[in-house]
C-alpha atoms as a PDB file:
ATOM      1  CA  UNK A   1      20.235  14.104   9.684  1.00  0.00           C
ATOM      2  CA  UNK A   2      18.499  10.757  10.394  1.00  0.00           C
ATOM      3  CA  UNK A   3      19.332   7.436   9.017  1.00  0.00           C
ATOM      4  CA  UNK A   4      16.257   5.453   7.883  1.00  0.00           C
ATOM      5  CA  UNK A   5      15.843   2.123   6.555  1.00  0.00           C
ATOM      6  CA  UNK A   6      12.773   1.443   4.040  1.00  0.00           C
ATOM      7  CA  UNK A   7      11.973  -1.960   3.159  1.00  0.00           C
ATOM      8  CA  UNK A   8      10.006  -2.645  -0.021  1.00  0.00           C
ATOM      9  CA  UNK A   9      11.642   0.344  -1.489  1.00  0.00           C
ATOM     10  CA  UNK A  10      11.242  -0.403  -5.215  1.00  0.00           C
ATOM     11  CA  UNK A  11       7.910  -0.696  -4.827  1.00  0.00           C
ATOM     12  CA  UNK A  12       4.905   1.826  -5.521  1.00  0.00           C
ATOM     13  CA  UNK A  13       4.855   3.364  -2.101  1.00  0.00           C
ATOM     14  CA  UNK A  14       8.184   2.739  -1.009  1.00  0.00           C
ATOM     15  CA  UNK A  15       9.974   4.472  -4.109  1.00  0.00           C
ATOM     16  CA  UNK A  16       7.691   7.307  -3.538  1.00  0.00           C
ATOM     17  CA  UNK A  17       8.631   7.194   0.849  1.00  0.00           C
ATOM     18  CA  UNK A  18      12.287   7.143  -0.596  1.00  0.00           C
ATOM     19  CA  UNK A  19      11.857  10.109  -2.929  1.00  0.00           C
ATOM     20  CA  UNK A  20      10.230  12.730  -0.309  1.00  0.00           C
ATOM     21  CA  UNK A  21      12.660  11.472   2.402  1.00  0.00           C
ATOM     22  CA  UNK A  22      15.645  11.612   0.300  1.00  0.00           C
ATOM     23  CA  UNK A  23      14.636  15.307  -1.127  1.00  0.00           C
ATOM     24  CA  UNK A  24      14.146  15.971   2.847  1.00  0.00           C
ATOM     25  CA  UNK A  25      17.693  15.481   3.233  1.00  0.00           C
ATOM     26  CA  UNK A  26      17.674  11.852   5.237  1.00  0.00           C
ATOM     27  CA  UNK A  27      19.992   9.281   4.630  1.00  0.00           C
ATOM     28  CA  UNK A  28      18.187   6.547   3.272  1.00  0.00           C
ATOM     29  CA  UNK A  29      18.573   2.252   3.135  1.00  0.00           C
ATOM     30  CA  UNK A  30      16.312   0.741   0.857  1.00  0.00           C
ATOM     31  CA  UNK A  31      15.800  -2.982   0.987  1.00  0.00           C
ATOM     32  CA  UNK A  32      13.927  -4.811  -1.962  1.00  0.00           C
ATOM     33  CA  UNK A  33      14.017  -8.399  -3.542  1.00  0.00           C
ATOM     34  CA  UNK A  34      12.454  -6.529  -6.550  1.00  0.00           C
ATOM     35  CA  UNK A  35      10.237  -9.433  -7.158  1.00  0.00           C
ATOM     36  CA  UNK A  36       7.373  -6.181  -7.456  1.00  0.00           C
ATOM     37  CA  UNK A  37       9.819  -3.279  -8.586  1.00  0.00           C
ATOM     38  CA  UNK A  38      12.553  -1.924 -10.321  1.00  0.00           C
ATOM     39  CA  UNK A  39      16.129  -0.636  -9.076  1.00  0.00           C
ATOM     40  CA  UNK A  40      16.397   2.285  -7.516  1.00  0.00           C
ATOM     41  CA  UNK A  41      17.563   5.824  -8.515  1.00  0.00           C
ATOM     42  CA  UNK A  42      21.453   6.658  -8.018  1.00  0.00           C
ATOM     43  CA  UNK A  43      21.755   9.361  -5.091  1.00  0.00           C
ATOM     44  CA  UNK A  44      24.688  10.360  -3.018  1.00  0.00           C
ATOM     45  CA  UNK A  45      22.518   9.525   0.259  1.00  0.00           C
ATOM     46  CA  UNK A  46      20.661   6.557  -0.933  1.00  0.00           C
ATOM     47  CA  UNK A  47      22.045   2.927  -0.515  1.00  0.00           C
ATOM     48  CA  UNK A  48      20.192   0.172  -2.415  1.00  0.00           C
ATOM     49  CA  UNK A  49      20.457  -3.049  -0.721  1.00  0.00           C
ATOM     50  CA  UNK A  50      19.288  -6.008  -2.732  1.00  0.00           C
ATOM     51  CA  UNK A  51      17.844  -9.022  -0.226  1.00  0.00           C
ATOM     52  CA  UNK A  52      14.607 -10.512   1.155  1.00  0.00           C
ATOM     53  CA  UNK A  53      13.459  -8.403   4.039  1.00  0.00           C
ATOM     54  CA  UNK A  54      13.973 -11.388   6.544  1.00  0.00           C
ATOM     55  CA  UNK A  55      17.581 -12.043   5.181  1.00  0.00           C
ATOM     56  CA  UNK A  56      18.477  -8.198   5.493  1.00  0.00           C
ATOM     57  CA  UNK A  57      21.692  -8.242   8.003  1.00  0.00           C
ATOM     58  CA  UNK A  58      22.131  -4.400   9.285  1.00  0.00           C
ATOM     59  CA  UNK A  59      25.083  -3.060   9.895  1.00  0.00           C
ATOM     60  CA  UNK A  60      24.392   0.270  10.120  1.00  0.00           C
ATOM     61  CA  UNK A  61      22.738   3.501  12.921  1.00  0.00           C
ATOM     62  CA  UNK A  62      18.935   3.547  12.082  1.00  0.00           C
ATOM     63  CA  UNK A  63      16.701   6.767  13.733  1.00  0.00           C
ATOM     64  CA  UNK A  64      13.653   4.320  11.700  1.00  0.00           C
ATOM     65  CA  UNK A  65      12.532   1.792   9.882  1.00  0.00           C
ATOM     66  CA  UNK A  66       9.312   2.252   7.141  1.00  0.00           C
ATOM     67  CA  UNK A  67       8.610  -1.450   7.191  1.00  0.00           C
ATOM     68  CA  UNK A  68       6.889  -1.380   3.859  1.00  0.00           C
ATOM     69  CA  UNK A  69       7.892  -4.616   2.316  1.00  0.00           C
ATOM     70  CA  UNK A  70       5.056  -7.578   1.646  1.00  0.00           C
ATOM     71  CA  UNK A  71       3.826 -10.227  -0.632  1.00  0.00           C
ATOM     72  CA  UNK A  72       1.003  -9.084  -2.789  1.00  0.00           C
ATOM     73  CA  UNK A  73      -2.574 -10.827  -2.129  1.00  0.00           C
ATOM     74  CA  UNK A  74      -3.096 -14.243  -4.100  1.00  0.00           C
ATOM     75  CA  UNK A  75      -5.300 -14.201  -7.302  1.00  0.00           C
ATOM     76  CA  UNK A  76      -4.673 -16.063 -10.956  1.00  0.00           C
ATOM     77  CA  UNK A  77      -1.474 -14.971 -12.485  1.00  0.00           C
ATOM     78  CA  UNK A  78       0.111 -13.693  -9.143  1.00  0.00           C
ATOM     79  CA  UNK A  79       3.526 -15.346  -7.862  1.00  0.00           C
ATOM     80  CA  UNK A  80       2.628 -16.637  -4.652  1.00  0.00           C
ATOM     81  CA  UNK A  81       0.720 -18.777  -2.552  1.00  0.00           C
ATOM     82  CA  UNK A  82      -1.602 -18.103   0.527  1.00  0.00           C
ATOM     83  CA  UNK A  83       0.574 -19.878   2.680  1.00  0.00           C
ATOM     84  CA  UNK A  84       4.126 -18.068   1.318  1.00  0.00           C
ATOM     85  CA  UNK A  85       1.870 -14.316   1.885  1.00  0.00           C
ATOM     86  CA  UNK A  86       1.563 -15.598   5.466  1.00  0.00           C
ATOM     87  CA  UNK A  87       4.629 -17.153   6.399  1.00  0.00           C
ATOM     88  CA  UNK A  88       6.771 -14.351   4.580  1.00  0.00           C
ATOM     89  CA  UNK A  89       5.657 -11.935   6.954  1.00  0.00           C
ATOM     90  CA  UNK A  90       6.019 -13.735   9.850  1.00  0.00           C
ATOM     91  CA  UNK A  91       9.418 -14.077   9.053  1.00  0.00           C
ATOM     92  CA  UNK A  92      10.121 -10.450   8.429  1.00  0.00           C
ATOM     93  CA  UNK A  93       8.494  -9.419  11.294  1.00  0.00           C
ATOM     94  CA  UNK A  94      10.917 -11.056  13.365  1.00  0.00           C
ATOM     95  CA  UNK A  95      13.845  -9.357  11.483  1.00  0.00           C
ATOM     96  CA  UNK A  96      12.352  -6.028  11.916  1.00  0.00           C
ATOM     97  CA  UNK A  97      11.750  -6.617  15.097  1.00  0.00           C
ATOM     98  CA  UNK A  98      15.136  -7.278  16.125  1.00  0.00           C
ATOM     99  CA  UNK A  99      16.623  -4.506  13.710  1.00  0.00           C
ATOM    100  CA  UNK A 100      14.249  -1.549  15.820  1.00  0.00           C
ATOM    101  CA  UNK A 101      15.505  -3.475  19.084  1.00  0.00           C
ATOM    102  CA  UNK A 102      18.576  -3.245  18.512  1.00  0.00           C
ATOM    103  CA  UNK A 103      18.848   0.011  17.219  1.00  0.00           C
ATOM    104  CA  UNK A 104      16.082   1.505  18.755  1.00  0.00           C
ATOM    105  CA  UNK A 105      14.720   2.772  15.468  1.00  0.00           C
ATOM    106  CA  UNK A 106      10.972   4.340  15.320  1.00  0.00           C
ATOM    107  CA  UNK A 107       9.291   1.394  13.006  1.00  0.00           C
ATOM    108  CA  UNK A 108       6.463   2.813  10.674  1.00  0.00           C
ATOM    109  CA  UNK A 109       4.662  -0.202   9.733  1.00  0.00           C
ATOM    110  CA  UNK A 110       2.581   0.176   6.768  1.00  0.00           C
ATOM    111  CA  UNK A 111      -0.860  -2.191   6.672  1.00  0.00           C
ATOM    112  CA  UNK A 112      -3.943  -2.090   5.082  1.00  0.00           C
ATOM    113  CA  UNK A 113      -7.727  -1.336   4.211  1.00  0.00           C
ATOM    114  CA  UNK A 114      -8.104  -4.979   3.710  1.00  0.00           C
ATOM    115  CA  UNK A 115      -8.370  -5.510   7.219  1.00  0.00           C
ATOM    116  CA  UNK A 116     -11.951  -4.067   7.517  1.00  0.00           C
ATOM    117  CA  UNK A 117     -12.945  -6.256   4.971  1.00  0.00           C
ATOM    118  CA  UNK A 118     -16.716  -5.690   4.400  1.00  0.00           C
ATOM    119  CA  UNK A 119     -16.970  -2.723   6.647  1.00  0.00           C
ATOM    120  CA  UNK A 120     -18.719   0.406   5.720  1.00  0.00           C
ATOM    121  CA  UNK A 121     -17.728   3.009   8.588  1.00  0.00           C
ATOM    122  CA  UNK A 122     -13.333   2.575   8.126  1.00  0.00           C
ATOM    123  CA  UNK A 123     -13.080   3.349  11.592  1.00  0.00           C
ATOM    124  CA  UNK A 124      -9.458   2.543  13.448  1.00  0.00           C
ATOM    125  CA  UNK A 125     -11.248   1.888  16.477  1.00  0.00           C
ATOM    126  CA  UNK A 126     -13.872  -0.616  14.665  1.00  0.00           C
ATOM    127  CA  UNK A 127     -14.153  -4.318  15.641  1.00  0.00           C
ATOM    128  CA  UNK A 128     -12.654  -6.793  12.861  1.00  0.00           C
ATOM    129  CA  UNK A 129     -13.787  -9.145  11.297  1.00  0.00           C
ATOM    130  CA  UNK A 130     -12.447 -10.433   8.170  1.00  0.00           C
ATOM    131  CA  UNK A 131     -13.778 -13.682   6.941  1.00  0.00           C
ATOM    132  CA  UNK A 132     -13.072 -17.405   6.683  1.00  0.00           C
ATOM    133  CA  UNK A 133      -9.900 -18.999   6.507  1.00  0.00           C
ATOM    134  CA  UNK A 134     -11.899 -21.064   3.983  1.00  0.00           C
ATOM    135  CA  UNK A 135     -11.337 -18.435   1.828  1.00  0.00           C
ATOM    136  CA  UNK A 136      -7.611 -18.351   0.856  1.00  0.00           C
ATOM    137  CA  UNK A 137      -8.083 -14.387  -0.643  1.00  0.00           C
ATOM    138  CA  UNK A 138      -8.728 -13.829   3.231  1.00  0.00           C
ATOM    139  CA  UNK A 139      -4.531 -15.105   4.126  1.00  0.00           C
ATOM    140  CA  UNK A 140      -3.767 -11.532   3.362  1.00  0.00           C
ATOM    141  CA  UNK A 141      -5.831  -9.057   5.144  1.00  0.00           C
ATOM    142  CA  UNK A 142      -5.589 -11.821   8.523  1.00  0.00           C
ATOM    143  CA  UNK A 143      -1.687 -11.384   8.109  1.00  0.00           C
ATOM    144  CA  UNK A 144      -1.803  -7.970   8.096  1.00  0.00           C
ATOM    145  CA  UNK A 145      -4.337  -7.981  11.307  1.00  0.00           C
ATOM    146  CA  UNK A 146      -1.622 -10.235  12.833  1.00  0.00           C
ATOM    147  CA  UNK A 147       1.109  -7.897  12.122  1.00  0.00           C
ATOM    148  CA  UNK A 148      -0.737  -5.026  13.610  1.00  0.00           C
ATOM    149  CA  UNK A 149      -1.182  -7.068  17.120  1.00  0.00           C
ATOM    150  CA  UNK A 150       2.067  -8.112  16.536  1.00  0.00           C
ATOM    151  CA  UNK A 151       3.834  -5.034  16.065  1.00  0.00           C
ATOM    152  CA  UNK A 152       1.066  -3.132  18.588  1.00  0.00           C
ATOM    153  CA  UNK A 153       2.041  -5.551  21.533  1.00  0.00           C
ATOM    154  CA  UNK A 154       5.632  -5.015  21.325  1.00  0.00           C
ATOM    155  CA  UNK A 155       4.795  -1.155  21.147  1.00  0.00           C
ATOM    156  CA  UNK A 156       2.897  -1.658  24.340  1.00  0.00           C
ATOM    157  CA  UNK A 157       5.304  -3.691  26.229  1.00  0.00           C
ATOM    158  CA  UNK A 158       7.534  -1.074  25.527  1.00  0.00           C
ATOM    159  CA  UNK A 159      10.233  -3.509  23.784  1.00  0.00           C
ATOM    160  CA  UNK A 160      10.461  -1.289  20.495  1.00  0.00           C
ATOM    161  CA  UNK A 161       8.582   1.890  19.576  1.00  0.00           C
ATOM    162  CA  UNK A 162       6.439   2.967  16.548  1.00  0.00           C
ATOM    163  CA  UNK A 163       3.046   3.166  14.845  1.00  0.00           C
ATOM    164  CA  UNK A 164       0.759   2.015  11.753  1.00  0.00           C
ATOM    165  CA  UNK A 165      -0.836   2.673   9.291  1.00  0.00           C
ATOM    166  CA  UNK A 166      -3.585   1.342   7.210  1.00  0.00           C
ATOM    167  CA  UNK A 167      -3.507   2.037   3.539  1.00  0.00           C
ATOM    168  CA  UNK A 168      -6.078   2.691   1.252  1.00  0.00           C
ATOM    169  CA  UNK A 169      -6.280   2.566  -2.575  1.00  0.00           C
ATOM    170  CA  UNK A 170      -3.471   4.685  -4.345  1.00  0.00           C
ATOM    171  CA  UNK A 171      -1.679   5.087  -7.378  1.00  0.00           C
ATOM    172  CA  UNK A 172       0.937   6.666  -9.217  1.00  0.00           C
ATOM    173  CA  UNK A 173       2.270   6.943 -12.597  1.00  0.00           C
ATOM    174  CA  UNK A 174       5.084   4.320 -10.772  1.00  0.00           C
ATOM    175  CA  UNK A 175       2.345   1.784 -10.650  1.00  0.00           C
ATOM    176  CA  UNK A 176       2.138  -1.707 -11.651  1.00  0.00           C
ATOM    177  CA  UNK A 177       0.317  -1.837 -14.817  1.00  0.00           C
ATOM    178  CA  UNK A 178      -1.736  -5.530 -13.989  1.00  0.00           C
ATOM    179  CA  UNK A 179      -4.027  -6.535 -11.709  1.00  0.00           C
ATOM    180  CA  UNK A 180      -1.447  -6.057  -8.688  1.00  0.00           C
ATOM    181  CA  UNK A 181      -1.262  -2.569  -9.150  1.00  0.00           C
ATOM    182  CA  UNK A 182      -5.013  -2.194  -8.764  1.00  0.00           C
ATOM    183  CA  UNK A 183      -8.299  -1.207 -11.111  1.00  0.00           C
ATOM    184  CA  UNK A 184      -7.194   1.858 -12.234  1.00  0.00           C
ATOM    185  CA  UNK A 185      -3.793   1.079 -13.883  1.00  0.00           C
ATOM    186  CA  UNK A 186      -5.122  -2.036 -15.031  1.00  0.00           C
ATOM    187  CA  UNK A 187      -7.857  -0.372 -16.722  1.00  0.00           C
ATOM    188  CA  UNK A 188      -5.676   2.194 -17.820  1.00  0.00           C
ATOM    189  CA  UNK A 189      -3.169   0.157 -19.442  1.00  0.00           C
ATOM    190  CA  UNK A 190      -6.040  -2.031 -20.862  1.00  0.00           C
ATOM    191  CA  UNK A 191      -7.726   1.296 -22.562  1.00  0.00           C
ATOM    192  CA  UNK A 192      -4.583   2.514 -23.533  1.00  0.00           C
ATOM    193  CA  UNK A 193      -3.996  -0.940 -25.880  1.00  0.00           C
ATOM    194  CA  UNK A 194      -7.452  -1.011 -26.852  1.00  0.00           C
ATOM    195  CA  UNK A 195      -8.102  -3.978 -24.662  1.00  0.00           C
ATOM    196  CA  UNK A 196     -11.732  -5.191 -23.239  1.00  0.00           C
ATOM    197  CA  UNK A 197     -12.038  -3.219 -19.626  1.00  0.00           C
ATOM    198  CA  UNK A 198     -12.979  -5.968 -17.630  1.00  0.00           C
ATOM    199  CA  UNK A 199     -15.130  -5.230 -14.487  1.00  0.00           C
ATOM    200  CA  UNK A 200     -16.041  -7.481 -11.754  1.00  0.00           C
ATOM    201  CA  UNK A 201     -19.855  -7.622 -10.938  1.00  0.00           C
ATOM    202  CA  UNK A 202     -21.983  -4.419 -11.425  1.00  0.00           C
ATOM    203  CA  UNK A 203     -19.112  -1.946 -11.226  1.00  0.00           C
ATOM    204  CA  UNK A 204     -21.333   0.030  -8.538  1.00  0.00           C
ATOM    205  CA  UNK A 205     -18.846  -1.130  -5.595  1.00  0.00           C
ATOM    206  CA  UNK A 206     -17.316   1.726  -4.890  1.00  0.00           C
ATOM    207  CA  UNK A 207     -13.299   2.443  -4.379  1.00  0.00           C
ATOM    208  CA  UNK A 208     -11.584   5.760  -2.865  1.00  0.00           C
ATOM    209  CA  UNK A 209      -8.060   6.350  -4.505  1.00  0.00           C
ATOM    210  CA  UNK A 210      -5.479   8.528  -3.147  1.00  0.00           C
ATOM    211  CA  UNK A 211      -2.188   9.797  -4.512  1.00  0.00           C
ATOM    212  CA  UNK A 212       0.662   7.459  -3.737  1.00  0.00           C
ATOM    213  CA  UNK A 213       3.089  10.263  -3.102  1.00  0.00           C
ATOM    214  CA  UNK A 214       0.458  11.454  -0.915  1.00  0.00           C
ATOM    215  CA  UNK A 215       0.640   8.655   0.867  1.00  0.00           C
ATOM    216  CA  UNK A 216       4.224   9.232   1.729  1.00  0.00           C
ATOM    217  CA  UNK A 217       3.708  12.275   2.905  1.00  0.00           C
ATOM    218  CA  UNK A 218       1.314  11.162   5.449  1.00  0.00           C
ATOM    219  CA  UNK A 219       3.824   8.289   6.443  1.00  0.00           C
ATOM    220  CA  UNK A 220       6.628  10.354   6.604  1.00  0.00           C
ATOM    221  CA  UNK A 221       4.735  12.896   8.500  1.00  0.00           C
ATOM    222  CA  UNK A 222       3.668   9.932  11.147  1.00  0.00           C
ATOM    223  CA  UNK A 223       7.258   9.590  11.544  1.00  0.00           C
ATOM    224  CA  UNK A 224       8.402  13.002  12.125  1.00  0.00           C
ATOM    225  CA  UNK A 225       5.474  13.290  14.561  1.00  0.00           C
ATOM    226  CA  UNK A 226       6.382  10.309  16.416  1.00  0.00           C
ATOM    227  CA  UNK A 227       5.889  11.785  19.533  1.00  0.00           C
ATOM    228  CA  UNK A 228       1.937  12.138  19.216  1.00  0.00           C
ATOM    229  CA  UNK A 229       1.954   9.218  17.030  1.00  0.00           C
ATOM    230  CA  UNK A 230       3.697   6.670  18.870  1.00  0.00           C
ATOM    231  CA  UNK A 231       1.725   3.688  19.616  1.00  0.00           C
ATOM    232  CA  UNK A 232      -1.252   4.397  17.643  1.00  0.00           C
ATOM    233  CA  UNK A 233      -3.129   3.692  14.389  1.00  0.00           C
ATOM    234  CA  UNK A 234      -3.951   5.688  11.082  1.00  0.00           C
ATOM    235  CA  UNK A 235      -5.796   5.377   8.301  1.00  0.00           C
ATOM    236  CA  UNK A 236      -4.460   6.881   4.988  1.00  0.00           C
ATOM    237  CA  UNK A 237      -6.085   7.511   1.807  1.00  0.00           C
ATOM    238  CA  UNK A 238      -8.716   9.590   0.136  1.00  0.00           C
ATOM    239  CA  UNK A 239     -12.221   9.950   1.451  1.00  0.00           C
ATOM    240  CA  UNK A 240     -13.554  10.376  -1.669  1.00  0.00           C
ATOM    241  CA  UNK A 241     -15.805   7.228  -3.240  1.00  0.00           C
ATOM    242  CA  UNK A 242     -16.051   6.143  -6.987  1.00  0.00           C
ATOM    243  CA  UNK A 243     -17.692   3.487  -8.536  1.00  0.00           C
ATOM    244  CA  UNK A 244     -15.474   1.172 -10.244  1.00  0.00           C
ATOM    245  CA  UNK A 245     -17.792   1.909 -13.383  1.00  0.00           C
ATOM    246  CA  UNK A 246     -17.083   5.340 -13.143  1.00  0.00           C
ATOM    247  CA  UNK A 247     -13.497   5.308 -12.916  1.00  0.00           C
ATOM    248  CA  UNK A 248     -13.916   2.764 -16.312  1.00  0.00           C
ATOM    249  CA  UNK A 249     -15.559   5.339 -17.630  1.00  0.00           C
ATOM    250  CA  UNK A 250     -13.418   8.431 -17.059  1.00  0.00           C
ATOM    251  CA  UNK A 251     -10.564   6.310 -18.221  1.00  0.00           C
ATOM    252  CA  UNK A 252     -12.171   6.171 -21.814  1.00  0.00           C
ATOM    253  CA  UNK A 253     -13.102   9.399 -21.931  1.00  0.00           C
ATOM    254  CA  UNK A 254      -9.534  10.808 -20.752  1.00  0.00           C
ATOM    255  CA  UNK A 255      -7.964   8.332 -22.992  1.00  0.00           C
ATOM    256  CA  UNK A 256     -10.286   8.212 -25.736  1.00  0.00           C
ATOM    257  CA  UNK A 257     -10.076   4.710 -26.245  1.00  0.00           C
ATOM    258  CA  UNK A 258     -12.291   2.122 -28.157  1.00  0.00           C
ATOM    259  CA  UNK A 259     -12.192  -0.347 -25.263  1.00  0.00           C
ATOM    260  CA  UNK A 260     -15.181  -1.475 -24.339  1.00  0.00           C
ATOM    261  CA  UNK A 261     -16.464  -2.632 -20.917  1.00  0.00           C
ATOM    262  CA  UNK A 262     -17.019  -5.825 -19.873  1.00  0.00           C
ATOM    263  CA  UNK A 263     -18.756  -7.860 -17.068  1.00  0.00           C
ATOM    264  CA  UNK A 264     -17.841 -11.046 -15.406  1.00  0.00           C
ATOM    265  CA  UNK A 265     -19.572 -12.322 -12.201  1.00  0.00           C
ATOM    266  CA  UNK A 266     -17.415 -11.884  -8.732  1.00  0.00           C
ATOM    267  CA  UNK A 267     -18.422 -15.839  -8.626  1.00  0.00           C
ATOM    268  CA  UNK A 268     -16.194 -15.903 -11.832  1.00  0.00           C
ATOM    269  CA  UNK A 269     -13.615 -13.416 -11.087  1.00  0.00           C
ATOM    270  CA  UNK A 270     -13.043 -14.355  -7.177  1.00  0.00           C
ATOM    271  CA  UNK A 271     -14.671 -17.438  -6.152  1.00  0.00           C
ATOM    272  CA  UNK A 272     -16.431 -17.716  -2.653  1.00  0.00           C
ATOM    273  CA  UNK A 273     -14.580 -14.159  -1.980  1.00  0.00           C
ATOM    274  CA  UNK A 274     -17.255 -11.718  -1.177  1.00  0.00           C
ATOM    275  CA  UNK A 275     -17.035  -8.595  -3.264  1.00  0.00           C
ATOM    276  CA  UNK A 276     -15.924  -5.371  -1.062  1.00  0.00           C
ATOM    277  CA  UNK A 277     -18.771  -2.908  -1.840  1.00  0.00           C
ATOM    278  CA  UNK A 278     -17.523  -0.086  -0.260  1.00  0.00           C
ATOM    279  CA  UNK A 279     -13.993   1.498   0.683  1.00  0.00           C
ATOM    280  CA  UNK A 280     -13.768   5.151   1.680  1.00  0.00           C
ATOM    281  CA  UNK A 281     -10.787   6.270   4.102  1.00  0.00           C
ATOM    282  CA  UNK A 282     -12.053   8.074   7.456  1.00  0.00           C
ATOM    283  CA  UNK A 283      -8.946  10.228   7.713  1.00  0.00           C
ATOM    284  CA  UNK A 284      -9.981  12.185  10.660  1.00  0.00           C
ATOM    285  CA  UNK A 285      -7.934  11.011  12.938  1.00  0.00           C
ATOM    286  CA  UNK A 286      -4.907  11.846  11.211  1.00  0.00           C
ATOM    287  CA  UNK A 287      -6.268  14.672  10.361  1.00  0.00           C
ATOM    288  CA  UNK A 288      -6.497  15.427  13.750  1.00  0.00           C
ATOM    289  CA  UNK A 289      -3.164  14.349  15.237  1.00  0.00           C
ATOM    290  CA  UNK A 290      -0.946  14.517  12.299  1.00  0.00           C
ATOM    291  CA  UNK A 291      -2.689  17.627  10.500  1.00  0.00           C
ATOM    292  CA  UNK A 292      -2.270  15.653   6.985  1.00  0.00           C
ATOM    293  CA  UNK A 293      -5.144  16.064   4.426  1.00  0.00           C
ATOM    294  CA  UNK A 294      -5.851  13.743   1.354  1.00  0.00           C
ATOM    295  CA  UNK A 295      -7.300  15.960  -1.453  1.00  0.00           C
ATOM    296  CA  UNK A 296      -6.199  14.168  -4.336  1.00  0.00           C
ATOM    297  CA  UNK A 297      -8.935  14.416  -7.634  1.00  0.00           C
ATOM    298  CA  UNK A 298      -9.027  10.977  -9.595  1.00  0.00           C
ATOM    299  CA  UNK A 299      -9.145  12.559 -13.127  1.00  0.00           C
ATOM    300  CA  UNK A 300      -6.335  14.131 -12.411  1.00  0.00           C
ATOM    301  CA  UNK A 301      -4.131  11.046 -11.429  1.00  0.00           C
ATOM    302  CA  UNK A 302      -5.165   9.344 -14.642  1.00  0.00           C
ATOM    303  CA  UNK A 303      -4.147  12.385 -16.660  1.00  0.00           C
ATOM    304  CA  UNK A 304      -1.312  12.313 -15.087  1.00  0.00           C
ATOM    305  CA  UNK A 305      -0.592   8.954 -15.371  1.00  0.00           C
ATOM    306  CA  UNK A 306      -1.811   8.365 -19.003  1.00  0.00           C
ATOM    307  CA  UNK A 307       0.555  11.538 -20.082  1.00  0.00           C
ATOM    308  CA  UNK A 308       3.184   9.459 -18.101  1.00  0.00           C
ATOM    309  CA  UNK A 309       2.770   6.227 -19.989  1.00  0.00           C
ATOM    310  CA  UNK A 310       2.284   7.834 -23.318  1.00  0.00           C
ATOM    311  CA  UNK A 311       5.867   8.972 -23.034  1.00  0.00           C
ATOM    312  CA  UNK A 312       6.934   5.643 -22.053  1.00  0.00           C
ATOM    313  CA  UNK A 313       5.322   3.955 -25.111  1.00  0.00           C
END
């Protein structure tokens, strides 16, 4: 059975990616600083490896990499800079890089919706354009752009082999409960303590949220369909569009809570930073190739992920 590496492993897709792969019967490496996560589960096929991704040294046979691994976006209250999201993945793309080279290990790198930034058809094939570096929100989504090229180029030049994906919204009763995580853990968490739910703008921008164990599915599956997925680009996630308001209000109502819900101005909340109004995944494409479907229902993630958390607290 394959050997794969997954970097970012303690996070909320990656501990999912390690799950399905390790109940698939691979062999599994997970790399993680766990500045974002926790430890891993114990498993007689899983090796936990505790290290920045560009300080990983591998020793071992890889048949791939899930190159998952990346410094969260910059806003108030998160640990890092622009300039550290930016230069940290420079640096572990070189690492990866040299780990698929010289192993010759299928890389599955996993990007992002960010990188259509105000675009309203999610397209793979769309033109990009993201914003002004004026804008220091904008040092993720261009990182993640340059990490496709990156990663694309070497595909093309034939010097390592693989594919990517761009991920939209998902969650998971593993998610961070803060602003990291997303809107709808955050909101859960804050309806769940009886906290103000705090929405940016009108709350009519709209948000599509997929399963993150669905997620791993699909990047799993582009993996064991590397043949017809080699070299090429995906988008993953859910189709389906909610307002953010909406998804404030279903929390209440699933959770019953006495939160109420609050505005603040996206001049308040994020600057200069135009607000995304709308993010849908166009999935046909891997629907297409990779025969993977997203039908997740967003009531039924937060049920599942408030009767989760009640049994934490």
């Amino acid at each position: 059975m394959s050997k794969i590496l997954v970097t970012g492993c303690a996070g909320l897709i990656g501990s999912h990616v390690v799950e399905l792969l390790l109940d698939k019967g691979y062999d599994v490496i997970g790399v993680d600083d766990l500045s974002y996560g926790s430890n891993m589960m114990n498993h007689p096929k899983f090796k936990f490896v505790e290290s920045k991704v560009q300080n990983f040294s591998n020793d071992n046979e890889l048949d791939a990499v899930f190159h998952l691994a990346t410094l969260k976006k910059p806003f108030n209250g998160v640990k890092c800079n622009s300039s550290d999201v930016m230069l940290n993945s420079v640096t572990m793309a070189e690492n990866i890089k040299s780990i698929c080279k010289s192993t010759g290990a299928f890389l599955i790198f996993s990007s992002t919706s960010d990188v259509y930034s105000n675009s309203s058809t999610f397209k793979e094939t769309d033109r990009l354009t993201i914003g002004p570096p004026t804008i220091r929100r904008y040092s993720y989504a261009m990182t993640k752009l340059w990490e496709e090229q990156y990663y694309m180029d070497l595909f093309k030049e034939g010097y390592i082999n693989g594919s990517i994906a761009r991920i939209f919204g998902c969650t998971s009763p593993k998610a961070v409960k803060g602003w990291s995580g997303g809107h709808i853990p955050l909101f859960l968490d804050n309806a769940m303590r009886g906290e103000d739910i705090v929405i940016h703008g009108d709350g009519i921008q709209t948000r599509s949220i997929a399963h993150a164990d669905t997620i791993a599915a699909g990047l799993i599956r582009m993996y064991e369909m590397k043949q017809v997925s080699s070299k090429e680009i995906f988008n993953l996630g859910s189709d389906k569009q909610a307002s953010v308001r909406t998804a404030a209000e279903v929390i209440k109502t699933i959770t019953n809570s006495k939160s109420e819900i609050k505005h603040i101005s996206t001049k308040e909340a994020f600057g200069d930073y135009p607000e995304i109004q709308y993010r849908f995944a166009d999935t046909r494409k891997a629907h297409k190739i990779l025969g993977v479907t997203f039908d997740d229902n967003l009531d039924d993630i937060i049920k599942e992920m408030y009767e989760a958390w009640k049994i934490e607290k």
